[in-house]
C-alpha atoms as a PDB file:
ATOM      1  CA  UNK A   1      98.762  58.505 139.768  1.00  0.00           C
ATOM      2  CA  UNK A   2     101.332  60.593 138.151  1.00  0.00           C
ATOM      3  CA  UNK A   3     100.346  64.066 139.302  1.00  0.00           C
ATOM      4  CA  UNK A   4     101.015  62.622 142.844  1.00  0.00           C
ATOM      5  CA  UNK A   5     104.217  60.932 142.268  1.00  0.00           C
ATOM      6  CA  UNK A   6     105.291  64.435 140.907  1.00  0.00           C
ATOM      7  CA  UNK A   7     104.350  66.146 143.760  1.00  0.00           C
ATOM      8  CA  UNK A   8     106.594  63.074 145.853  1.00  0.00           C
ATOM      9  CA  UNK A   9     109.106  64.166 143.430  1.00  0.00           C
ATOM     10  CA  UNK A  10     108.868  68.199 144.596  1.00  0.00           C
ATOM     11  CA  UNK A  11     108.480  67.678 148.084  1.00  0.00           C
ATOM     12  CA  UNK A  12     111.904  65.414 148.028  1.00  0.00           C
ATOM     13  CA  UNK A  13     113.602  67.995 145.748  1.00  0.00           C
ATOM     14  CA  UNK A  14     112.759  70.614 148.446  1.00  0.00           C
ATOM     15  CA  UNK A  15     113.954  68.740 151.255  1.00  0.00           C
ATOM     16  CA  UNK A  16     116.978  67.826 149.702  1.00  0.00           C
ATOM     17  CA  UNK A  17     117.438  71.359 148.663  1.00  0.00           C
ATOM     18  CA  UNK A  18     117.696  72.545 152.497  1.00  0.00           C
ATOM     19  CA  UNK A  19     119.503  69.183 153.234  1.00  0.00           C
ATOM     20  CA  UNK A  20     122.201  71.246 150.897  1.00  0.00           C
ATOM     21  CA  UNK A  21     121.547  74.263 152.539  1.00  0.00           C
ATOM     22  CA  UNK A  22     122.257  73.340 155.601  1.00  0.00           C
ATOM     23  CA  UNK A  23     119.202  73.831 157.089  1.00  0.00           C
ATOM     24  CA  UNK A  24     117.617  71.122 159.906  1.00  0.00           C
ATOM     25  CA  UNK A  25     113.842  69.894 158.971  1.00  0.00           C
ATOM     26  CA  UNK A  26     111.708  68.745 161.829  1.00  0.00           C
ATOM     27  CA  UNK A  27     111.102  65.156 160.196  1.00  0.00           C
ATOM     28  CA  UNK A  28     112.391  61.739 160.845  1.00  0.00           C
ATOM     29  CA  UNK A  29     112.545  58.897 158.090  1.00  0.00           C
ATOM     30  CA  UNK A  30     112.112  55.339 159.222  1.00  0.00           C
ATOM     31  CA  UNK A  31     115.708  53.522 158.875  1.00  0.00           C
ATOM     32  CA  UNK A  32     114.411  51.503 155.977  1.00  0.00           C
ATOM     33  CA  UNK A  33     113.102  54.233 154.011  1.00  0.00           C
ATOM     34  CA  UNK A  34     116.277  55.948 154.716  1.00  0.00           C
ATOM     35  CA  UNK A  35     118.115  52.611 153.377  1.00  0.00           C
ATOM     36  CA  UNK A  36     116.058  52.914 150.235  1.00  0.00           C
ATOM     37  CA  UNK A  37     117.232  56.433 149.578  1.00  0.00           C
ATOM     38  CA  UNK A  38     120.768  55.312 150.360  1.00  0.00           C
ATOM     39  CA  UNK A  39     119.954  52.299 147.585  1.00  0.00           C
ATOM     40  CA  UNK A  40     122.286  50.379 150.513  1.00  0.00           C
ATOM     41  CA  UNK A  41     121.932  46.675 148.795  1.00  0.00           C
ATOM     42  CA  UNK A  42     124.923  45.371 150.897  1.00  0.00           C
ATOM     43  CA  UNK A  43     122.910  45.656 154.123  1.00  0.00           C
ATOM     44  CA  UNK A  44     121.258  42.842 155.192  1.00  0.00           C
ATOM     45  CA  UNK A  45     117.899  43.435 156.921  1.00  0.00           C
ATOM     46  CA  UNK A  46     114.816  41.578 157.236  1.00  0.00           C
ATOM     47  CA  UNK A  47     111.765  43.699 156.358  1.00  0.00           C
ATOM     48  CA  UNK A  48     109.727  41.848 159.115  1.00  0.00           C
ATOM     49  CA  UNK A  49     111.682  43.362 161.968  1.00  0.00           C
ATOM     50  CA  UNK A  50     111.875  46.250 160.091  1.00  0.00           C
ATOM     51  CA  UNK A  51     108.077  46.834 160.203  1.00  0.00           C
ATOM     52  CA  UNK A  52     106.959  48.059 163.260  1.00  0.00           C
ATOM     53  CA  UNK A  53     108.513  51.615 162.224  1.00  0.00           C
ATOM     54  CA  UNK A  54     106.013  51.545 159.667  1.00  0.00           C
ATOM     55  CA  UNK A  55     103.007  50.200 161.116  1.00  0.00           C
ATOM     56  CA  UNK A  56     103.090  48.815 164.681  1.00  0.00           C
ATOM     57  CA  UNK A  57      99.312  47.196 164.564  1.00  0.00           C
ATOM     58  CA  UNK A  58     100.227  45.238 161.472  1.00  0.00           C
ATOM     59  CA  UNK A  59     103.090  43.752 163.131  1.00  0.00           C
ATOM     60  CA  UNK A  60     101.161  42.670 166.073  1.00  0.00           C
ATOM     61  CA  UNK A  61      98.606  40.929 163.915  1.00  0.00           C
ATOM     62  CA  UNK A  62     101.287  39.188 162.082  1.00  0.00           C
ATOM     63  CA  UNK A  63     103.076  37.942 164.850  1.00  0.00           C
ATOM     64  CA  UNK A  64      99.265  36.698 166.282  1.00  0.00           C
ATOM     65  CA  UNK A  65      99.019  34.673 162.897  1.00  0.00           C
ATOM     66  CA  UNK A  66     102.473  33.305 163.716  1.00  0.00           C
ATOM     67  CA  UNK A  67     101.696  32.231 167.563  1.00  0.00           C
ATOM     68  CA  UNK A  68      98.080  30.835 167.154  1.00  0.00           C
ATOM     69  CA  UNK A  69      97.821  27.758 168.533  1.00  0.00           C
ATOM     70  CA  UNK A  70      94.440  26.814 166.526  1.00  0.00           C
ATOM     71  CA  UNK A  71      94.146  25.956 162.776  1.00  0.00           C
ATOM     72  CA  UNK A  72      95.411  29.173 161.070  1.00  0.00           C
ATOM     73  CA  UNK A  73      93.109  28.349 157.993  1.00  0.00           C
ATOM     74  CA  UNK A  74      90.013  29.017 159.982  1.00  0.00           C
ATOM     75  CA  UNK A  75      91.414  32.385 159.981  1.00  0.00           C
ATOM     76  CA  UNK A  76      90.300  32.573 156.079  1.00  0.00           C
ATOM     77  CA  UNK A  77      93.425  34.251 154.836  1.00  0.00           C
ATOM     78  CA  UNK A  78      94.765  34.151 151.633  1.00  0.00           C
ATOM     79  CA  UNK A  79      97.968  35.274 150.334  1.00  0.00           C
ATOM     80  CA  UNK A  80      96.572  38.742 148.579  1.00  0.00           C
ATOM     81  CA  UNK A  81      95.498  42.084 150.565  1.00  0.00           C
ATOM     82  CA  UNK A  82      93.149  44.087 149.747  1.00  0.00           C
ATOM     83  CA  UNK A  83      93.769  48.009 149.013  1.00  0.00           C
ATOM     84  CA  UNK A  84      91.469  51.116 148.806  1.00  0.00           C
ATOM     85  CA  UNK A  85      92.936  53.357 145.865  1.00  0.00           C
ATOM     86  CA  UNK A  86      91.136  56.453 145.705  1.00  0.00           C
ATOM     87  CA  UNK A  87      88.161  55.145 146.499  1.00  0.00           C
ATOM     88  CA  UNK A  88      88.352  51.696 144.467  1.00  0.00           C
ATOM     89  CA  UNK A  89      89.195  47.997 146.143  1.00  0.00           C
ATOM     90  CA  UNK A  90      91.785  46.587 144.365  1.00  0.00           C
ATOM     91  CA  UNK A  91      92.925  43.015 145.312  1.00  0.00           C
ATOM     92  CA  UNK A  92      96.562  42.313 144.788  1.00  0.00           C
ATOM     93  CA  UNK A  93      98.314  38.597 144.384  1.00  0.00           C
ATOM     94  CA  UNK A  94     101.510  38.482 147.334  1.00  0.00           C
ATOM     95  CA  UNK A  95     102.325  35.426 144.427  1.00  0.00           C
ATOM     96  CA  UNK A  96     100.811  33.959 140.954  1.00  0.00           C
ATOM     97  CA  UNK A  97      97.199  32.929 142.399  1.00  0.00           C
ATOM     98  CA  UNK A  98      97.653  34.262 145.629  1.00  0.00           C
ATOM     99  CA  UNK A  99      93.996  35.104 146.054  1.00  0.00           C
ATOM    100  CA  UNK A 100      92.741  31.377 145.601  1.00  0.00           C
ATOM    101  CA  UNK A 101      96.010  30.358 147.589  1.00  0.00           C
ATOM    102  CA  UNK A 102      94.828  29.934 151.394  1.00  0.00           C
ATOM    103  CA  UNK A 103      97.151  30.492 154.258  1.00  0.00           C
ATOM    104  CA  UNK A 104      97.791  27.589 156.278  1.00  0.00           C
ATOM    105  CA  UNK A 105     100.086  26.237 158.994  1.00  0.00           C
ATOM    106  CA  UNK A 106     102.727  24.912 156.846  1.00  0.00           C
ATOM    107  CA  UNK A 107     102.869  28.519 154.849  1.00  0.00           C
ATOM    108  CA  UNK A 108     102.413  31.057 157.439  1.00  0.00           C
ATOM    109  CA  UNK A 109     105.413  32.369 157.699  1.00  0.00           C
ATOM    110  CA  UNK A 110     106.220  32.721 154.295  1.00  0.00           C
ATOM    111  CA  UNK A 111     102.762  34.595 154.480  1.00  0.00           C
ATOM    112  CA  UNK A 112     104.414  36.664 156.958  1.00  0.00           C
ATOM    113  CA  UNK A 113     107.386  37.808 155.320  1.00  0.00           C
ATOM    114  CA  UNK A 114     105.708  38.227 152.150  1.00  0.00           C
ATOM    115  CA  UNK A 115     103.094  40.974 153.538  1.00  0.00           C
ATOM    116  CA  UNK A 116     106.087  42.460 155.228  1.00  0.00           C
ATOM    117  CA  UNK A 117     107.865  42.736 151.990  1.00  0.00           C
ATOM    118  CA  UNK A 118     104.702  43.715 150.062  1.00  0.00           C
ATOM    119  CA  UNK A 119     104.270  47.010 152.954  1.00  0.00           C
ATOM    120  CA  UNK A 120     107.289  47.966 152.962  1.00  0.00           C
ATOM    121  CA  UNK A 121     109.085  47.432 149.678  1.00  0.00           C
ATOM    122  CA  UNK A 122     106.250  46.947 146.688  1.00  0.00           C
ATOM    123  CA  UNK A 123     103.366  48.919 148.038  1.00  0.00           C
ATOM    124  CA  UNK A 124     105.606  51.676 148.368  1.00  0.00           C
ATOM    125  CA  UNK A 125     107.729  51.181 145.024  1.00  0.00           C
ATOM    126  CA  UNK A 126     106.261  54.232 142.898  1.00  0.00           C
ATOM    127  CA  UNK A 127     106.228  56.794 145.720  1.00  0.00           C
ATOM    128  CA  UNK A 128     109.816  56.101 146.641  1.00  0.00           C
ATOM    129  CA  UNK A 129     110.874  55.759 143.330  1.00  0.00           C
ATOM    130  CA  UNK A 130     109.628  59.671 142.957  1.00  0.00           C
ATOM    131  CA  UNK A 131     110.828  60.899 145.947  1.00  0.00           C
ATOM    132  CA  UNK A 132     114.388  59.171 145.155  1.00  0.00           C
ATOM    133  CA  UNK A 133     114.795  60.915 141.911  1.00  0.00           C
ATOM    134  CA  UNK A 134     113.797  64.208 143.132  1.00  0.00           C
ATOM    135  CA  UNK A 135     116.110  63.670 146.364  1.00  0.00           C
ATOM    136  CA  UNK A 136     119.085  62.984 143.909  1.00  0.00           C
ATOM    137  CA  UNK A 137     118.096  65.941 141.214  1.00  0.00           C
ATOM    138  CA  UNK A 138     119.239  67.885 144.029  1.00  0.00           C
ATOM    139  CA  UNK A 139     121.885  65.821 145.262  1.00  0.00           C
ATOM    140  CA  UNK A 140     123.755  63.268 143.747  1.00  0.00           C
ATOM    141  CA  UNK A 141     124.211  59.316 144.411  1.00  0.00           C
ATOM    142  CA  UNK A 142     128.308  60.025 145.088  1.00  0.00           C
ATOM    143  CA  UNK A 143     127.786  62.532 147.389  1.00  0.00           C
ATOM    144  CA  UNK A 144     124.757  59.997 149.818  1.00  0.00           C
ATOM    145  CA  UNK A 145     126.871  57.612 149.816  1.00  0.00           C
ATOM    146  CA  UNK A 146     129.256  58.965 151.466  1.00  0.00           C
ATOM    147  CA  UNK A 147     126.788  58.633 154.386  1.00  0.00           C
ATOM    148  CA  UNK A 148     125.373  56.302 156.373  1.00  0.00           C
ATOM    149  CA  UNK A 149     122.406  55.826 157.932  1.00  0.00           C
ATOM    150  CA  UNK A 150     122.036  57.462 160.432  1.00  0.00           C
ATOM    151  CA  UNK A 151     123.858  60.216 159.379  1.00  0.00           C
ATOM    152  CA  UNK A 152     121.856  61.048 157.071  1.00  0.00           C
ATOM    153  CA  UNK A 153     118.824  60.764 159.100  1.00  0.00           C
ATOM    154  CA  UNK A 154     121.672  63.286 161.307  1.00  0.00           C
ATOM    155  CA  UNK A 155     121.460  65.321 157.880  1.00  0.00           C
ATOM    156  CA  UNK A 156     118.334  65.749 157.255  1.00  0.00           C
ATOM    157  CA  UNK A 157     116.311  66.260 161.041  1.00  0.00           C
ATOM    158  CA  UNK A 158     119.125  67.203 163.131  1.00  0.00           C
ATOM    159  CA  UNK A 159     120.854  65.879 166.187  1.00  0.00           C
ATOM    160  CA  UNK A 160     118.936  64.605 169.471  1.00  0.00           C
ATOM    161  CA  UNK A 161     120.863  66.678 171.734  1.00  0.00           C
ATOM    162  CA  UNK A 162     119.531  69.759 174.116  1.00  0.00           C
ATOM    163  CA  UNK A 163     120.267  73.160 173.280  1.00  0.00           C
ATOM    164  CA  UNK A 164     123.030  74.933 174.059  1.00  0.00           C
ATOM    165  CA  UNK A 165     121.744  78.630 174.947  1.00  0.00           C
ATOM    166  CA  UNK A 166     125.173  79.860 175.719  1.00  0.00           C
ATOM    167  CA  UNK A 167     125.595  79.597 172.389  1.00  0.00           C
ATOM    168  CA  UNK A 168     122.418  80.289 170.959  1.00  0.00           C
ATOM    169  CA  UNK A 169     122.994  83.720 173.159  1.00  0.00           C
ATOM    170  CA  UNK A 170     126.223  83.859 171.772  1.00  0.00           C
ATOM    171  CA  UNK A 171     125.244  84.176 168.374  1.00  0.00           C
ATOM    172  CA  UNK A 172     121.352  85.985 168.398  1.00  0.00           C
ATOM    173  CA  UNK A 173     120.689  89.243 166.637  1.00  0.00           C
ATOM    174  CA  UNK A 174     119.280  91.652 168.288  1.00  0.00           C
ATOM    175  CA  UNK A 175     116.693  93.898 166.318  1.00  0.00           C
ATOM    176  CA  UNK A 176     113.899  97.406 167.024  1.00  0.00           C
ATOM    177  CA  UNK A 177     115.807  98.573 170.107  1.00  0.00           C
ATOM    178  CA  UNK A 178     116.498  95.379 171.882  1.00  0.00           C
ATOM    179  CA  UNK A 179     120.049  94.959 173.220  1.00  0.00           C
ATOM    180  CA  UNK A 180     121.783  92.686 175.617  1.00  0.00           C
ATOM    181  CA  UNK A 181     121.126  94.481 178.616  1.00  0.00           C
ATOM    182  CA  UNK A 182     117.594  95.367 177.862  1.00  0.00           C
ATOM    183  CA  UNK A 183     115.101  94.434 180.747  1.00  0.00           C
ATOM    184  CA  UNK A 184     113.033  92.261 179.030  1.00  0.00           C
ATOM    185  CA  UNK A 185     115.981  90.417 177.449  1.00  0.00           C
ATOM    186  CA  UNK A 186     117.602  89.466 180.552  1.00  0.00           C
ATOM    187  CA  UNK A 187     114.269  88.614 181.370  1.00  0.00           C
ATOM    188  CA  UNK A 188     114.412  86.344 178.295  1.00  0.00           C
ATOM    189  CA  UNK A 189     117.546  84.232 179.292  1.00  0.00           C
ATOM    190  CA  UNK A 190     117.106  83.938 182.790  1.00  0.00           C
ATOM    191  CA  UNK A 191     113.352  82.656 181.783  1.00  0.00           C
ATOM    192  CA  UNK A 192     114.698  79.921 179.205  1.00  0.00           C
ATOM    193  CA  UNK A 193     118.039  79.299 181.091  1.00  0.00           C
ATOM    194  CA  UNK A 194     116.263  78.455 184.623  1.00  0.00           C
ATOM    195  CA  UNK A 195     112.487  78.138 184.364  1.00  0.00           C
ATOM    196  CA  UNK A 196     111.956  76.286 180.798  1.00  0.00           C
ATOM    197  CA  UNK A 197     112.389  72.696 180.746  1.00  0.00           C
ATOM    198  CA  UNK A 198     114.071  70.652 177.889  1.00  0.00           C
ATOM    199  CA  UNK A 199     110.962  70.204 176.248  1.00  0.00           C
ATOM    200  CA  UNK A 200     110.202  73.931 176.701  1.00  0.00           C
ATOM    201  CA  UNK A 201     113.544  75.021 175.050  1.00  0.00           C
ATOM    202  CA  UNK A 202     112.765  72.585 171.921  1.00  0.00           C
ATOM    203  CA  UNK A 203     109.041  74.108 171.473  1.00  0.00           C
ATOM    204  CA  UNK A 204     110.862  77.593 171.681  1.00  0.00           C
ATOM    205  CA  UNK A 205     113.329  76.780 169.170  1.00  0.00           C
ATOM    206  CA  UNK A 206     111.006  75.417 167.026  1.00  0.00           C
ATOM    207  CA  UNK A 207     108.352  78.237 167.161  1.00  0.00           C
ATOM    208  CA  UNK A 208     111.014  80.508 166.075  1.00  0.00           C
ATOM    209  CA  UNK A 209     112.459  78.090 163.474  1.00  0.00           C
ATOM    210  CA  UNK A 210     110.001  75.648 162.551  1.00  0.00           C
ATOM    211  CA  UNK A 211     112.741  72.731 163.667  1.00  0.00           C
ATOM    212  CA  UNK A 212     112.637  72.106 167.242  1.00  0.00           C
ATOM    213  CA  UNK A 213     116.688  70.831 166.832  1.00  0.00           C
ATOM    214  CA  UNK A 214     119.364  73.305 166.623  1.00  0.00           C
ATOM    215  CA  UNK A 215     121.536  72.853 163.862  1.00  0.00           C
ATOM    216  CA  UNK A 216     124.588  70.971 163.500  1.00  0.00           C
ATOM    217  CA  UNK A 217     127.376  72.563 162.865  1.00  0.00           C
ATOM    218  CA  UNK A 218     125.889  75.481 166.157  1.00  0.00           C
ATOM    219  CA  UNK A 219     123.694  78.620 166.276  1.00  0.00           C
ATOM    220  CA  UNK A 220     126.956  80.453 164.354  1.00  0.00           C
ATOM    221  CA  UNK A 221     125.746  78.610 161.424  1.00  0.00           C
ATOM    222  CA  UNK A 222     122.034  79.516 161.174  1.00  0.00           C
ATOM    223  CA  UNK A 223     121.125  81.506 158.602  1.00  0.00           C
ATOM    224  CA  UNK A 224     119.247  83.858 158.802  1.00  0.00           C
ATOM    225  CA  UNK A 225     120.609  83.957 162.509  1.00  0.00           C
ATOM    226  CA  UNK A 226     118.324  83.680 165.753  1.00  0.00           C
ATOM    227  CA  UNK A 227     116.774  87.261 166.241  1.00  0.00           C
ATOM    228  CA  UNK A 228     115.167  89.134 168.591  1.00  0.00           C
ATOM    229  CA  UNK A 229     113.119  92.358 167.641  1.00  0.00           C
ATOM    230  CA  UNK A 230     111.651  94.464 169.674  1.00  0.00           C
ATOM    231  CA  UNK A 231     107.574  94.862 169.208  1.00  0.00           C
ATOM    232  CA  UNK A 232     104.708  97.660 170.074  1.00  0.00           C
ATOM    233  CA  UNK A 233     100.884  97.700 169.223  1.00  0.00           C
ATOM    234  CA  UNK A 234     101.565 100.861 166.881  1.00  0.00           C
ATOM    235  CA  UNK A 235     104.127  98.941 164.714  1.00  0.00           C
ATOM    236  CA  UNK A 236     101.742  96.265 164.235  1.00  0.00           C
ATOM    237  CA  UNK A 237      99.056  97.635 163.047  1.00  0.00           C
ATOM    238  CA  UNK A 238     100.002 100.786 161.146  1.00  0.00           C
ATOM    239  CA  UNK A 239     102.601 101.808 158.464  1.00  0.00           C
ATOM    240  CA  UNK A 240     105.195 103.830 160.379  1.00  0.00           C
ATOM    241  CA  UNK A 241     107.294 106.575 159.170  1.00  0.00           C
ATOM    242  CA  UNK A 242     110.492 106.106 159.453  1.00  0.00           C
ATOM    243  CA  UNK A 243     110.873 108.665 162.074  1.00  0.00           C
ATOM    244  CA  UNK A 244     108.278 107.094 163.837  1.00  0.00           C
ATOM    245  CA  UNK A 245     110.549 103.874 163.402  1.00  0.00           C
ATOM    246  CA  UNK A 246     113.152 105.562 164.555  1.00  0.00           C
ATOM    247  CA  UNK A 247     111.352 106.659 167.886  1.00  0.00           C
ATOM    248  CA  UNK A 248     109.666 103.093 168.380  1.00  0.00           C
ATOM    249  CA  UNK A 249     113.130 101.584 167.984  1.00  0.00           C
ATOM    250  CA  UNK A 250     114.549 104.555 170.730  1.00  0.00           C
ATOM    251  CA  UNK A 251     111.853 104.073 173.437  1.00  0.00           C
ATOM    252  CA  UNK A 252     112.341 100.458 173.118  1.00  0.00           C
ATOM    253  CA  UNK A 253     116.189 101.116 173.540  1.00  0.00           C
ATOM    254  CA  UNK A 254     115.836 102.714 176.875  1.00  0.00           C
ATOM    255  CA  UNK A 255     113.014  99.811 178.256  1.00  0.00           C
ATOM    256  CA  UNK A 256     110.521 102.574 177.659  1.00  0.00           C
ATOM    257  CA  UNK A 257     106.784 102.146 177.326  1.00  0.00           C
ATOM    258  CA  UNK A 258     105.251 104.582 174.134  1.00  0.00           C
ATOM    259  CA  UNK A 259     101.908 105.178 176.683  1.00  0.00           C
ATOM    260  CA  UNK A 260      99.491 103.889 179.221  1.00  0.00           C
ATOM    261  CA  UNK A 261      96.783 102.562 176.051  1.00  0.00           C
ATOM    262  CA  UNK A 262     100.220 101.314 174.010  1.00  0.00           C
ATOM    263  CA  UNK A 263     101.379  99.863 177.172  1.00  0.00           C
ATOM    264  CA  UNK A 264      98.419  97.836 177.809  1.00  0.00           C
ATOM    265  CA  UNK A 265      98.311  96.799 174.443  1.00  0.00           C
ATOM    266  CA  UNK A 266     101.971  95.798 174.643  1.00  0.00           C
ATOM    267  CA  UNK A 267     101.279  93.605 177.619  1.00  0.00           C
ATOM    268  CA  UNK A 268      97.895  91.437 176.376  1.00  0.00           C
ATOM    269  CA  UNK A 269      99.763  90.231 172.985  1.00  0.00           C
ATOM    270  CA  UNK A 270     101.257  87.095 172.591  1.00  0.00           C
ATOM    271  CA  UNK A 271     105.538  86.919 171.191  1.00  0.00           C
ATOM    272  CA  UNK A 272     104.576  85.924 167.303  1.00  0.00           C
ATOM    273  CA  UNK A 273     107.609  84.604 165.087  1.00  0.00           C
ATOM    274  CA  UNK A 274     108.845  84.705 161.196  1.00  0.00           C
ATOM    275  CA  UNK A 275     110.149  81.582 160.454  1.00  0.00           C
ATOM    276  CA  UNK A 276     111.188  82.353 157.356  1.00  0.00           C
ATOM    277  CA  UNK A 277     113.907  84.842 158.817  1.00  0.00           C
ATOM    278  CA  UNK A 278     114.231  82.465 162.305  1.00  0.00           C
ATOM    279  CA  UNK A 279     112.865  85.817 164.024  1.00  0.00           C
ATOM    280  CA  UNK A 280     111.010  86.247 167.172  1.00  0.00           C
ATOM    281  CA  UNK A 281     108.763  89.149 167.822  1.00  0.00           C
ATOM    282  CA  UNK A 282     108.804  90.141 171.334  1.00  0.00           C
ATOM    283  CA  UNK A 283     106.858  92.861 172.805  1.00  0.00           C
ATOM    284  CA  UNK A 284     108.057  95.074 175.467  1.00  0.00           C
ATOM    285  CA  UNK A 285     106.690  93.496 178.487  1.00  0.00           C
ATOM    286  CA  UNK A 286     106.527  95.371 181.582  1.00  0.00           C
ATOM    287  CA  UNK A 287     106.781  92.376 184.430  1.00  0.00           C
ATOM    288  CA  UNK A 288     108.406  89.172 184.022  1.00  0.00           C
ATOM    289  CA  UNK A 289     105.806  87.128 184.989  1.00  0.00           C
ATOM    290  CA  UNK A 290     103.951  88.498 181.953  1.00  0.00           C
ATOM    291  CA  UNK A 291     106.629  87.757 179.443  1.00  0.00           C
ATOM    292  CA  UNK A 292     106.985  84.218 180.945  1.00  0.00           C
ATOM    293  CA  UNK A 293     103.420  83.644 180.838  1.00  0.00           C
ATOM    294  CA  UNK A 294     102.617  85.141 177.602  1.00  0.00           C
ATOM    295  CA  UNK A 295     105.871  83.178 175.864  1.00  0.00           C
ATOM    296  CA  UNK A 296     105.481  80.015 177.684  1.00  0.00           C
ATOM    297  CA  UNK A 297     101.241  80.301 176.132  1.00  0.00           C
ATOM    298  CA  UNK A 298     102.612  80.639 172.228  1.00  0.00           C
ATOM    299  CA  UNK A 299     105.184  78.276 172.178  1.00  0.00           C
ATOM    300  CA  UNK A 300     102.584  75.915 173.386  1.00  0.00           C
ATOM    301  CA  UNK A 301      99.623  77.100 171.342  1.00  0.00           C
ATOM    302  CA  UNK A 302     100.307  74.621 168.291  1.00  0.00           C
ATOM    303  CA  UNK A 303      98.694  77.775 166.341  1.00  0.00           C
ATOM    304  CA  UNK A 304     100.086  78.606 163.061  1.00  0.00           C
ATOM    305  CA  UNK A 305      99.727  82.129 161.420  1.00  0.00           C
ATOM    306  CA  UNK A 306      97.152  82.753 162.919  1.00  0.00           C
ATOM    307  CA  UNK A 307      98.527  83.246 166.091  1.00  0.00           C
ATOM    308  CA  UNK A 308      98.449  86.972 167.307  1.00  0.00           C
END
């Protein structure tokens, strides 16, 4: 359908568009769809042993068709498959007369490759096709191939590697009274530094981010940068003056608490993020064991905006 290859097309442009930008998308491409993009012809690669990054089961069941030890024609396959496209069975030849053409022991692995080829190349041609020329309306053919492979995939999702917090401490921002030697900042890195795990760090980065990889060239090149601002119940759920900013911003300066009710409040909500401006919102805990409690809950949630 065309309306859905355009869409292909959008989502490809956008995701080259922060492939340009620099910025790190939590997504990994299979190598051969990554090859496609590439258009690298001068690789050789068998689409068989590419397959099980597409779809594992199907691979198994081929390579049950290619070790049975009975009469692979009592299996009653012929060389067509049969899709579902929105909502209609359409039957489609692997070869001229493949539906009438049965599979046998003398032709079973030709089967074989040719279902391989027909998964990962054919079914697929109009949806990569899209997503290929809105990839390259962003950018162009010269510039991918200057890549390879996996440095694209490098490009695009980021690097495998844990996170460095000395320098994502290096280069955080600070915002609403929060400084370096605030309480529940030291709190903060001591928490992520000593008590997270790896896994913890990633789910951290990513709740703040969206991308649960740092980026590649270091937190110095994040923009907007890593911040930290400091939260209360009264900024979140009334317009504030901007002297009352200015006193929110103060008390939170000098680790101070706005009241016993505010207090309370501040302690029983969860840290809630911007990802559009990589920001965290972290209220002004009053123990430790709170803030590592509360943080280690939302970055774990798996809620969207609807976390509060």
């Amino acid at each position: 359908k065309q309306w859905y290859q355009r869409r292909v097309a959008i989502t490809a442009g956008i995701l080259a568009k922060a492939v340009y930008e620099g910025i790190v998308i939590d997504v990994n491409f299979a190598p051969f769809f990554i090859r496609q993009l590439l258009h690298n012809k001068n690789t050789l690669f068998s689409y068989l042993d590419e397959l099980p990054s597409l779809d594992t089961e199907l691979y198994k069941n081929l390579m049950f068709i290619k070790t049975y030890e009975g009469d692979v024609q009592d299996l009653g396959l012929t060389f067509s498959v049969d899709e579902n496209e929105f909502g209609k069975v359409v039957t489609e030849d692997l070869m001229p007369g493949g539906s009438v053409t049965p599979v046998t022991d003398s032709n079973k692995i030709s089967y074989i490759h040719q279902i391989a080829h027909y998964k990962m190349y054919t079914q697929i041609y109009k949806q990569t096709r899209a997503f290929t020329a809105g990839f390259r309306s962003i950018i162009c053919d010269e510039w991918l191939r200057m890549f390879s492979l996996p440095e694209l995939q490098k490009l695009v999702s980021g690097d495998c590697t844990p996170i460095d917090l000395a320098d994502l401490k290096k280069n955080v921002r600070y915002l609403g009274g929060y400084h370096g030697g605030h309480r529940v900042i030291m709190w903060f890195w001591d928490i992520t530094l000593h008590e997270f795990t790896d896994e913890e760090r990633s789910a951290l980065l990513k709740f703040v981010t969206s991308c649960s990889k740092p980026p590649l060239m270091g937190f110095s090149s994040m923009s907007p940068p890593f911040s930290i601002r400091a939260v209360d119940e009264a900024e979140e759920t009334t317009d504030q003056t901007p002297g009352q900013a200015l006193r929110s911003s103060f008390k939170s300066f000098l680790g101070l608490q706005a009241g016993s009710s505010s207090s309370a409040t501040a302690n029983s909500r969860l840290p809630t993020a911007s990802t559009c401006f990589n920001l965290l919102k972290l209220p002004v805990y009053r123990t430790k064991q709170n803030l590592r409690d509360k943080l280690r809950y939302a970055i774990n949630a798996g809620a969207g905006f609807e976390l509060s």
